[in-house]
N, C-alpha and C. Protein backbone atom coordinates (compact mmCIF):
# COMPACT_ATOMS: atom_id res chain seq x y z
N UNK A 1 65.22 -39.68 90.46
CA UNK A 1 65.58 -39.02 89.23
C UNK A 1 64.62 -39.41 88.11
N UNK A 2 64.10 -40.26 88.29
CA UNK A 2 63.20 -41.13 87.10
C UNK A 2 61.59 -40.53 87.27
N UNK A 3 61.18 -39.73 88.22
CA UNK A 3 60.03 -39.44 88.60
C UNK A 3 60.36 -37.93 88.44
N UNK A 4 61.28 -37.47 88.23
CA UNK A 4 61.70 -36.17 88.21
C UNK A 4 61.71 -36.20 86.50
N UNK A 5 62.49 -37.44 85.50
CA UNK A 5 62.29 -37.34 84.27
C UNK A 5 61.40 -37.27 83.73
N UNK A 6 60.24 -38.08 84.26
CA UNK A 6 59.05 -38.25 84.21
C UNK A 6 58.09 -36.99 84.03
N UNK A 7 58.07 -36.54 85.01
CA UNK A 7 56.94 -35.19 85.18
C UNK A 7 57.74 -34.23 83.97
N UNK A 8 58.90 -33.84 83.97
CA UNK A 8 59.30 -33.16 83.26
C UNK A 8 59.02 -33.33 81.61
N UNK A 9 59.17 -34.49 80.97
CA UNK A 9 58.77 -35.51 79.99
C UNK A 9 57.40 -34.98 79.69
N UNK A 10 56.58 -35.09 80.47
CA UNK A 10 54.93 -34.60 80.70
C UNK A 10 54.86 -33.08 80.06
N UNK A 11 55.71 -32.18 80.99
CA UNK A 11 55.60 -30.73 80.78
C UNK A 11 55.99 -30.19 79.67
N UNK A 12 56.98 -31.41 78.97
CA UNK A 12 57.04 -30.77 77.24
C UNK A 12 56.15 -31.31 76.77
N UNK A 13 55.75 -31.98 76.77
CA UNK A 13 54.39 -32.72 75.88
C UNK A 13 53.18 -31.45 76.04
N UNK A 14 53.24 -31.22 76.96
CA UNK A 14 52.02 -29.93 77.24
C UNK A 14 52.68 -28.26 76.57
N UNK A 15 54.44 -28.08 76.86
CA UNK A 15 54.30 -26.99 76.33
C UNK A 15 54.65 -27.35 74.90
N UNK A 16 54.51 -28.21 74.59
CA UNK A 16 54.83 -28.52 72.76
C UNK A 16 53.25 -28.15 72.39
N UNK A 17 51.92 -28.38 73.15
CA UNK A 17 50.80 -28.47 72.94
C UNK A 17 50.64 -27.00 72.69
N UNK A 18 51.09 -26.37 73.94
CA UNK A 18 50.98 -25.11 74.11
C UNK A 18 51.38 -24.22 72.87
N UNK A 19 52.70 -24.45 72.52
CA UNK A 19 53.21 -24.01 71.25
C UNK A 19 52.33 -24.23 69.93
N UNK A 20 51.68 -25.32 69.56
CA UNK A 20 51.19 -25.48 68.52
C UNK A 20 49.75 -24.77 68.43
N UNK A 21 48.71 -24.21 70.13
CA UNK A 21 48.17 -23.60 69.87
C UNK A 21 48.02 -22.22 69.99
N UNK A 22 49.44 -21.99 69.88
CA UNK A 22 49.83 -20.73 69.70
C UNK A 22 49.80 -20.23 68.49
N UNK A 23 50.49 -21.35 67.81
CA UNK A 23 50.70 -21.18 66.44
C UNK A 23 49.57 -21.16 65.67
N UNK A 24 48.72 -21.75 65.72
CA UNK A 24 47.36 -21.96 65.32
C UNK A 24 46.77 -20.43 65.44
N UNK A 25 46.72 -19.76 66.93
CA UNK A 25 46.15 -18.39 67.07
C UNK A 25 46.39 -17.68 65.73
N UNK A 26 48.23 -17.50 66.04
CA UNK A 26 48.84 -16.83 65.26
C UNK A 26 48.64 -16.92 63.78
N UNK A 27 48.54 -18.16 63.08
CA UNK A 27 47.69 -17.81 61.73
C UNK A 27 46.39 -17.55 61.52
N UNK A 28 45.81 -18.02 62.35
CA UNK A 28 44.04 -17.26 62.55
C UNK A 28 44.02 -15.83 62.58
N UNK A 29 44.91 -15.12 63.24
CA UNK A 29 45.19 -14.11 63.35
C UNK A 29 45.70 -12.74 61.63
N UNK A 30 46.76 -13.52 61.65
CA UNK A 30 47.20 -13.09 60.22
C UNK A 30 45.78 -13.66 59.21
N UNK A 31 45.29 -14.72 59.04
CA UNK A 31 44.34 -14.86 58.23
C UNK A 31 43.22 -13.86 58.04
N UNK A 32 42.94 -13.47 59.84
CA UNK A 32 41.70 -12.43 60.14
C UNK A 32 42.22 -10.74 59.58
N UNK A 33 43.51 -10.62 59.58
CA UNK A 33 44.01 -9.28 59.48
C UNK A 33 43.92 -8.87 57.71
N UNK A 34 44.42 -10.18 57.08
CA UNK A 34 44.71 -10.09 55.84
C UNK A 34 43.02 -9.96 55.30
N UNK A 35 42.41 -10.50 55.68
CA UNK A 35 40.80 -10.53 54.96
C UNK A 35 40.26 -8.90 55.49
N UNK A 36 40.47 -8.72 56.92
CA UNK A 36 40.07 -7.38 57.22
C UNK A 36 40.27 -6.13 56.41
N UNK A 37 41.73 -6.07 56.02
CA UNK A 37 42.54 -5.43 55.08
C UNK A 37 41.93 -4.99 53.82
N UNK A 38 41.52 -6.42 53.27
CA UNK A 38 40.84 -6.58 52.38
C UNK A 38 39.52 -5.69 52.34
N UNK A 39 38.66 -5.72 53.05
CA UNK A 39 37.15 -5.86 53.07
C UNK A 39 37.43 -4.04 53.69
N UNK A 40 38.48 -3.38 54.42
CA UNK A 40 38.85 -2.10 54.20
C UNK A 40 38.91 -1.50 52.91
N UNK A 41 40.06 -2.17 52.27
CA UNK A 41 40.14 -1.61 51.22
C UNK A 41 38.43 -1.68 49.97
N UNK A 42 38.09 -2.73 50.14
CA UNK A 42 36.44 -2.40 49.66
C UNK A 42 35.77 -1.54 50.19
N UNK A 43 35.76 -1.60 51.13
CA UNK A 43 34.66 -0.23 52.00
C UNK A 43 35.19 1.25 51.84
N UNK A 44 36.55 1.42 51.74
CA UNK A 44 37.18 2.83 50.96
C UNK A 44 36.65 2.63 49.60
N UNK A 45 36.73 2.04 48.48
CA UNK A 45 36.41 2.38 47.60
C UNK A 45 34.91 2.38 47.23
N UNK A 46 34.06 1.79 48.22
CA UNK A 46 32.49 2.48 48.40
C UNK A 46 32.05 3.68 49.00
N UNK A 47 33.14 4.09 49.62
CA UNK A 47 32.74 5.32 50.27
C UNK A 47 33.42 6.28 49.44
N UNK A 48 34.18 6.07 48.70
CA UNK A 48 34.88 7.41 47.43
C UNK A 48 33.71 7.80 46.73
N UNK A 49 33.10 5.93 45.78
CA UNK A 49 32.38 5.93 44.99
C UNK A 49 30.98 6.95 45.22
N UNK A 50 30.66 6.68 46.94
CA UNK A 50 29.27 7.51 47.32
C UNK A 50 29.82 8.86 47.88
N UNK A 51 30.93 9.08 47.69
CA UNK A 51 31.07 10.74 47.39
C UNK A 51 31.27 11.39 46.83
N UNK A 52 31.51 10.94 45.65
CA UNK A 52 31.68 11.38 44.35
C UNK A 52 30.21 11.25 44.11
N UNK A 53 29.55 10.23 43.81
CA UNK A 53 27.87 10.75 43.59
C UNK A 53 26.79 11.72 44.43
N UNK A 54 27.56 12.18 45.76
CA UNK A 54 27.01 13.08 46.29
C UNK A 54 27.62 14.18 45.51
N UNK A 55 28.52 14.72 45.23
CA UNK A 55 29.41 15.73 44.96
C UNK A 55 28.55 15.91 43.64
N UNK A 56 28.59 14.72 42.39
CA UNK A 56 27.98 14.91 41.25
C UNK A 56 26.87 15.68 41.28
N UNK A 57 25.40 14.91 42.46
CA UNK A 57 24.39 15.55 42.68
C UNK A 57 24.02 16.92 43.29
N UNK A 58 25.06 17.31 43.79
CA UNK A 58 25.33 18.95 43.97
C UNK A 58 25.77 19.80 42.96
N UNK A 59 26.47 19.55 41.99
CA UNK A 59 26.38 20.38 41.10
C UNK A 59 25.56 21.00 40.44
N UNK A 60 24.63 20.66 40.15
CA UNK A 60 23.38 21.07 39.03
C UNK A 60 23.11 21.95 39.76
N UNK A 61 22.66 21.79 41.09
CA UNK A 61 22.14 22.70 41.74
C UNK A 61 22.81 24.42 42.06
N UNK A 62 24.04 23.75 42.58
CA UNK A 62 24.99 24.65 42.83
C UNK A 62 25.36 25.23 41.07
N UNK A 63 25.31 24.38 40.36
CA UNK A 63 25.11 25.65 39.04
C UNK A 63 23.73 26.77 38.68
N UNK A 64 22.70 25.94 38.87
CA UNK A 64 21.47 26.63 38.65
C UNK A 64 21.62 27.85 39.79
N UNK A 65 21.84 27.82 40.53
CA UNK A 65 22.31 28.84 41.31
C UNK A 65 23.08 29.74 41.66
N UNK A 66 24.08 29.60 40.80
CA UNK A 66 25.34 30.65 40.28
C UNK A 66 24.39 31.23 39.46
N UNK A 67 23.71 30.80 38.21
CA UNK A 67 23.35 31.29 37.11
C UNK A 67 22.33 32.51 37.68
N UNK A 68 21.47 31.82 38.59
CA UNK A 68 20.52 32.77 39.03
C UNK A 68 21.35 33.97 39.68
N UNK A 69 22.29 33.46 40.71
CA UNK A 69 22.98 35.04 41.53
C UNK A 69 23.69 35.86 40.12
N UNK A 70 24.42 35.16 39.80
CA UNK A 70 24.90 36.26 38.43
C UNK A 70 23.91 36.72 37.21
N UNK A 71 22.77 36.58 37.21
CA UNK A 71 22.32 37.11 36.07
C UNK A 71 22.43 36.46 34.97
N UNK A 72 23.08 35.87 34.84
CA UNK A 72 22.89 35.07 33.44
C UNK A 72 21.68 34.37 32.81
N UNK A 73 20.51 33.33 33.85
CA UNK A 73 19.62 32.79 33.69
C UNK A 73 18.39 34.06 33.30
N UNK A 74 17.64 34.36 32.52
CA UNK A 74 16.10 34.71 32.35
C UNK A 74 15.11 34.71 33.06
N UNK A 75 14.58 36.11 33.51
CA UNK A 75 13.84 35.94 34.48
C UNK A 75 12.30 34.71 34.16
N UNK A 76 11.92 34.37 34.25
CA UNK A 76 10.51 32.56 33.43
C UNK A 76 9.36 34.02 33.82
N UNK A 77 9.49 34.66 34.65
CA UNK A 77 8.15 35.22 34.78
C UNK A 77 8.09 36.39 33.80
N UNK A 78 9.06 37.21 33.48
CA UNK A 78 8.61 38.13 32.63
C UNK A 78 8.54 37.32 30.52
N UNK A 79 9.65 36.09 30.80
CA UNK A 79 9.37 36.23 29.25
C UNK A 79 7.89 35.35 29.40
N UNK A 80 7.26 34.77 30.52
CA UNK A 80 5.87 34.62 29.93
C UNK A 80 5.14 35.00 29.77
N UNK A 81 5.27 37.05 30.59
CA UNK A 81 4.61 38.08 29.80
C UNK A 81 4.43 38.81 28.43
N UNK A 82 5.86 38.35 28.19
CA UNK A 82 5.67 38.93 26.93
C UNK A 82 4.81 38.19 25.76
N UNK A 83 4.36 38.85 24.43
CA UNK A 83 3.81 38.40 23.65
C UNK A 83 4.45 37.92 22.93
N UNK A 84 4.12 36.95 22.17
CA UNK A 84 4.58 36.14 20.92
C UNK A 84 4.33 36.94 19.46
N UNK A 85 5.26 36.68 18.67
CA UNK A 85 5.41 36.99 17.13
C UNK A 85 4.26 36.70 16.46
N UNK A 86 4.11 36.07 16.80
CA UNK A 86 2.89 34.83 15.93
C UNK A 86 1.70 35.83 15.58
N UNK A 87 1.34 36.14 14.46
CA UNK A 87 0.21 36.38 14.01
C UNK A 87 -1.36 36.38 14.71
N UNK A 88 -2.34 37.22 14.96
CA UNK A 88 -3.42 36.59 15.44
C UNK A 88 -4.20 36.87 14.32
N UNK A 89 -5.21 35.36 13.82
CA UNK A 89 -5.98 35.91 13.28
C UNK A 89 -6.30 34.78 12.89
């Protein structure tokens, strides 16, 4: 019975070991999730930030180009045919 207490005695000592590096995982774990989380939520708000400056840099264009399909913009080649007011002489 004493060699039977014995070994047994042993096997909690090991699963007490066992347990504590469980526990250990387990906050490494939560530590790794919570920082991940983190460093997500940074990388969403760099990737909003660089689509919104793509989006910005399309506009101009995409306006200069409404202006041209509708008519609104001046044709550059005819008013640099025309003549000026200005006096010669």
């Amino acid at each position: 019975m004493a060699a039977i207490s014995e070994q047994v005695g042993g096997y909690v000592a090991l699963i007490d070991q066992y347990i504590a590096t469980v526990d250990n995982i387990n906050a490494s774990i939560s530590q790794i999730q919570a920082n991940l989380d983190s460093q997500l939520g940074t990388l969403k708000t760099v990737i909003i930030i660089a689509m919104l400056w793509i989006l910005i840099a399309q506009l101009a264009p995409l306006y200069l180009g409404w202006e041209l399909v509708s008519g609104q913009r001046g044709n550059p080649s005819s008013a640099a045919s025309t003549p000026s007011n200005q006096p010669v002489g």
